[in-house]
N, C-alpha and C. Protein backbone atom coordinates (compact mmCIF):
# COMPACT_ATOMS: atom_id res chain seq x y z
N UNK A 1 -43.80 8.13 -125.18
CA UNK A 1 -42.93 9.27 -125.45
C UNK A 1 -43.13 10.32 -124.36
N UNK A 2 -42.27 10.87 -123.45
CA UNK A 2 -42.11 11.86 -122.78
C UNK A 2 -41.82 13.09 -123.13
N UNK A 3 -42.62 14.26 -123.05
CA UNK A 3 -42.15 15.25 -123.35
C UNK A 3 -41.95 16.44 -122.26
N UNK A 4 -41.62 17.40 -122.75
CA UNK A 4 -41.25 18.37 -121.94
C UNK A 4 -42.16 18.83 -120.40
N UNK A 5 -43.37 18.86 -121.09
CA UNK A 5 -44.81 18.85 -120.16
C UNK A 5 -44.76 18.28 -119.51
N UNK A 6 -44.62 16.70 -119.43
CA UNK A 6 -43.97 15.52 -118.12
C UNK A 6 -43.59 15.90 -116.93
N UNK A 7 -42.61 16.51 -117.33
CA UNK A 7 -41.68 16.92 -116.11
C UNK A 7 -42.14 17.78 -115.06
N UNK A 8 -42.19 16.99 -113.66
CA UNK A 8 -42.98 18.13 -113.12
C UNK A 8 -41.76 19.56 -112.76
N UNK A 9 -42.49 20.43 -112.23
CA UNK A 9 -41.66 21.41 -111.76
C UNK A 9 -40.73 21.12 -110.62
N UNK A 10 -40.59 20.64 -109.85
CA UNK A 10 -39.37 20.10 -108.99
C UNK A 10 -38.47 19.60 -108.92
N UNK A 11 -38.38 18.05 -110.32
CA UNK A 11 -37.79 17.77 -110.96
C UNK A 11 -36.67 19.22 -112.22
N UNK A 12 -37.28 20.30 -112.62
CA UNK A 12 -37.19 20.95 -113.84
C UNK A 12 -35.57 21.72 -113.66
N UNK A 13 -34.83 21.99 -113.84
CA UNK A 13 -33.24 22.21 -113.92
C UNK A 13 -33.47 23.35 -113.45
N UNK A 14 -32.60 23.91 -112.47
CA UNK A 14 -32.28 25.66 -111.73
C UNK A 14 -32.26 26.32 -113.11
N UNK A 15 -33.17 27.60 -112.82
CA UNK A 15 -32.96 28.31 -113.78
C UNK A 15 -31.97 29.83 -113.40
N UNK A 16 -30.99 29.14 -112.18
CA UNK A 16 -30.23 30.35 -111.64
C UNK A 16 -29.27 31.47 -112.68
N UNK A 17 -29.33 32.29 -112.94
CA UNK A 17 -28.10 32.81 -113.64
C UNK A 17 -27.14 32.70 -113.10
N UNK A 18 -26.21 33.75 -113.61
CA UNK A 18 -24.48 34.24 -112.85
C UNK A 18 -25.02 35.40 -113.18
N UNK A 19 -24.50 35.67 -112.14
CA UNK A 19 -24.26 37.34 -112.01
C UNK A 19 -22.93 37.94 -112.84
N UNK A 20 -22.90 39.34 -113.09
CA UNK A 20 -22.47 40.37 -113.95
C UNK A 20 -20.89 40.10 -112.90
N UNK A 21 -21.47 40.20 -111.60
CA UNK A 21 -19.92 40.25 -110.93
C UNK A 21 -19.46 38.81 -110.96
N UNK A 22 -19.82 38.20 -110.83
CA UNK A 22 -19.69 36.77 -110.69
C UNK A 22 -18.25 36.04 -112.17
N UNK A 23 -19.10 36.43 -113.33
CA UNK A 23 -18.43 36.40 -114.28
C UNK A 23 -17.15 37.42 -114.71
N UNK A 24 -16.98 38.42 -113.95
CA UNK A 24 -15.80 39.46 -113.71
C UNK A 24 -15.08 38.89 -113.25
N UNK A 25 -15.41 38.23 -112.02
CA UNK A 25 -14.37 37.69 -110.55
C UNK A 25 -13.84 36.52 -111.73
N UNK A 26 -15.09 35.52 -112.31
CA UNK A 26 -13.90 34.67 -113.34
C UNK A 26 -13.23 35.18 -113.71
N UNK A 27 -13.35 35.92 -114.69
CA UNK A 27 -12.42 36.39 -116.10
C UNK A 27 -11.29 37.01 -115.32
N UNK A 28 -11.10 37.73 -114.16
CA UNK A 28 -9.79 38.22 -113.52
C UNK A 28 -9.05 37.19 -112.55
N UNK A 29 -9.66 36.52 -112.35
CA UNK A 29 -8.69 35.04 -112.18
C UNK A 29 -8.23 33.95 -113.00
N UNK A 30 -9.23 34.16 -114.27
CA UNK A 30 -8.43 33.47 -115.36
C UNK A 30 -7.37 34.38 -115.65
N UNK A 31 -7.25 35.26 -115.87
CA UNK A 31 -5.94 36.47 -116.27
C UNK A 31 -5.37 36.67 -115.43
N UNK A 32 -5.37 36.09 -114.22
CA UNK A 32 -4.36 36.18 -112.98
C UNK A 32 -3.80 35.26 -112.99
N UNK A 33 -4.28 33.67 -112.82
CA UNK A 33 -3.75 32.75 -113.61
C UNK A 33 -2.40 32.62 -114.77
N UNK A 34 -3.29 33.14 -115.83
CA UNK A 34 -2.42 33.63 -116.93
C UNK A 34 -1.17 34.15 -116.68
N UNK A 35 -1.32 35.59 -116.30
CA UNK A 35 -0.48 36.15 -116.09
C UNK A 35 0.86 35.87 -114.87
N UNK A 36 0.41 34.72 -113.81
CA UNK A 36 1.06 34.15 -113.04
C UNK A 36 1.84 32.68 -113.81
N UNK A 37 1.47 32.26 -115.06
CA UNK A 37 2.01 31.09 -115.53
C UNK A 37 3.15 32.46 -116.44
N UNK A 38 2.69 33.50 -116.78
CA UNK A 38 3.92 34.25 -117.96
C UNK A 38 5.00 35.20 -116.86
N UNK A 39 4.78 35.16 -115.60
CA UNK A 39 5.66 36.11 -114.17
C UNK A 39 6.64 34.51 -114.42
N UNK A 40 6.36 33.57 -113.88
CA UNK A 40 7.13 32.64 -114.08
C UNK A 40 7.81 32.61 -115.16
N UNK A 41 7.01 31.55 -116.29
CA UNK A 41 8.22 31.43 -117.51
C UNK A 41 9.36 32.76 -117.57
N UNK A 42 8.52 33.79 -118.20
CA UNK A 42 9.16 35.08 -118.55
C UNK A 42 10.66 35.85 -117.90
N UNK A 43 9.91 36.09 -117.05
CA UNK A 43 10.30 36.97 -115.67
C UNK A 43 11.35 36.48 -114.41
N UNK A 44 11.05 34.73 -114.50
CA UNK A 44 11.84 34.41 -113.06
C UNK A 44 12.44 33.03 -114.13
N UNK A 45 12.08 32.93 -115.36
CA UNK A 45 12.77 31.92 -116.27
C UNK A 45 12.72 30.73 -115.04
N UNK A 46 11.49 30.18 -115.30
CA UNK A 46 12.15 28.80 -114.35
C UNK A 46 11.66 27.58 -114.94
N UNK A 47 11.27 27.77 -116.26
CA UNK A 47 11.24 26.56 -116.92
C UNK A 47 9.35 26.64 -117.51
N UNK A 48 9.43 26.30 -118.54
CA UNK A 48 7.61 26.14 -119.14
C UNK A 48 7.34 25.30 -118.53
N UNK A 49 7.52 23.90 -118.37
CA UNK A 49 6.81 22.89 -117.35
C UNK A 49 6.67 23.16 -116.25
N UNK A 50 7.68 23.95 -115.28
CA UNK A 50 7.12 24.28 -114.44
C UNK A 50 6.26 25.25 -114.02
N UNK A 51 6.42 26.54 -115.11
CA UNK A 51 5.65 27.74 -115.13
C UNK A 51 4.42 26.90 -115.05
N UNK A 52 3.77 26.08 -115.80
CA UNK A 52 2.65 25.57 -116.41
C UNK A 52 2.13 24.67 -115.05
N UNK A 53 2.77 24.01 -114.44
CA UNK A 53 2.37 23.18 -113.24
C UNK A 53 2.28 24.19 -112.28
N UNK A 54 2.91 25.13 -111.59
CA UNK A 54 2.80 26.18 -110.74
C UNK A 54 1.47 27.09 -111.27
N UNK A 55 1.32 27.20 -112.21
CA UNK A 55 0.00 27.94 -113.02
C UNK A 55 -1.38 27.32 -112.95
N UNK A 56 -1.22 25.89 -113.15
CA UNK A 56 -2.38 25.13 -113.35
C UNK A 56 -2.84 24.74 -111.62
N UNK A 57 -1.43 24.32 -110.51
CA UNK A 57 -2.06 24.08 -109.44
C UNK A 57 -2.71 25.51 -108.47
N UNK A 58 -2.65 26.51 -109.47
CA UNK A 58 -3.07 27.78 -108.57
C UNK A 58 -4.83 27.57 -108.95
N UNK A 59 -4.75 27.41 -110.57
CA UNK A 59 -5.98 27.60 -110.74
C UNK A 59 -6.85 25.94 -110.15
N UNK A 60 -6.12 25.17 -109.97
CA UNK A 60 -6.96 24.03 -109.12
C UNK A 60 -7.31 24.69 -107.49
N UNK A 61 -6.47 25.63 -106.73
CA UNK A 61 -6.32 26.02 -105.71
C UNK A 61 -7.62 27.13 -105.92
N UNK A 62 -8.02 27.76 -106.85
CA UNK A 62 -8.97 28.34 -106.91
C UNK A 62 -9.94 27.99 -106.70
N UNK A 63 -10.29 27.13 -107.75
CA UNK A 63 -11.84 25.89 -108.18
C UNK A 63 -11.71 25.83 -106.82
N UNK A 64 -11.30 25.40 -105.93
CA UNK A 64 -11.46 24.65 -104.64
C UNK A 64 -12.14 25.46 -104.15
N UNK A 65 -11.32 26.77 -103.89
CA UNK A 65 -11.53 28.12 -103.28
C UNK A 65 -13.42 28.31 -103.50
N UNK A 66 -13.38 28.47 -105.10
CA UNK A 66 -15.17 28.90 -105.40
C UNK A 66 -15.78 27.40 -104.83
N UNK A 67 -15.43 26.46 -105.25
CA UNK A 67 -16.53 25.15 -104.71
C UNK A 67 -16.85 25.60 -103.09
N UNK A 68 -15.79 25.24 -102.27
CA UNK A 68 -16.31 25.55 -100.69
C UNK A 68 -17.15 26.46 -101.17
N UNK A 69 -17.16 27.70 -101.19
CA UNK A 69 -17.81 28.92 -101.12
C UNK A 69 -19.01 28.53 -101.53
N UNK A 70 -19.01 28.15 -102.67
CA UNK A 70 -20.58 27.37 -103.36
C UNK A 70 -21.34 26.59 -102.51
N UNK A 71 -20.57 25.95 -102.07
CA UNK A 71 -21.26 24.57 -101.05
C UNK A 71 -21.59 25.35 -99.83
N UNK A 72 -21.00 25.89 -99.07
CA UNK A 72 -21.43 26.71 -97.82
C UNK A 72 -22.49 27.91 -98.31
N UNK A 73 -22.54 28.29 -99.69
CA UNK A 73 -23.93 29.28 -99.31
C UNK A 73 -25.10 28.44 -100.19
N UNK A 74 -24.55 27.14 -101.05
CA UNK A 74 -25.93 26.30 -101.24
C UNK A 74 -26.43 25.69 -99.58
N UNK A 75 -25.69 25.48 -98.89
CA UNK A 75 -25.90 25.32 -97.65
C UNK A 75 -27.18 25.90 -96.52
N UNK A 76 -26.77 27.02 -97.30
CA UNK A 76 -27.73 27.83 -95.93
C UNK A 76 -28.95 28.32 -96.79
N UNK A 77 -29.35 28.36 -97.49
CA UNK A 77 -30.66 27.98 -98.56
C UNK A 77 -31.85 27.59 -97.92
């Protein structure tokens, strides 16, 4: 049986947080997001499927956005 003690410390999971800003910058790009899938539907009426595909490939265009960023400053570590 293996327990917790086992594990050496190098092996042991990042105990990194997120930062206060970190989790801001989310939450205002999820609501930018948002609010860019309801400018569509609403506002320029161009259809829910597309509001929703124009909405969803922004927020894939994001993720991308934070990954590089992630990877270039796990990088220099």
């Amino acid at each position: 049986m293996i327990t917790d003690d086992a594990i050496p410390d190098e092996r042991a999971a990042p105990t990194d947080e997120v930062s206060t800003a970190t989790m801001v910058g989310y939450a205002v790009a999820g609501i930018a997001v948002v609010g860019w899938f309801l400018f569509g539907w609403l506002v320029q009426r161009q259809g829910f499927v597309d509001s929703v595909g124009e909405a969803a490939g922004t927020g894939f265009g994001l993720l991308l956005i934070v990954s590089v960023i992630g990877t270039v400053r796990r990088s220099r570590r």
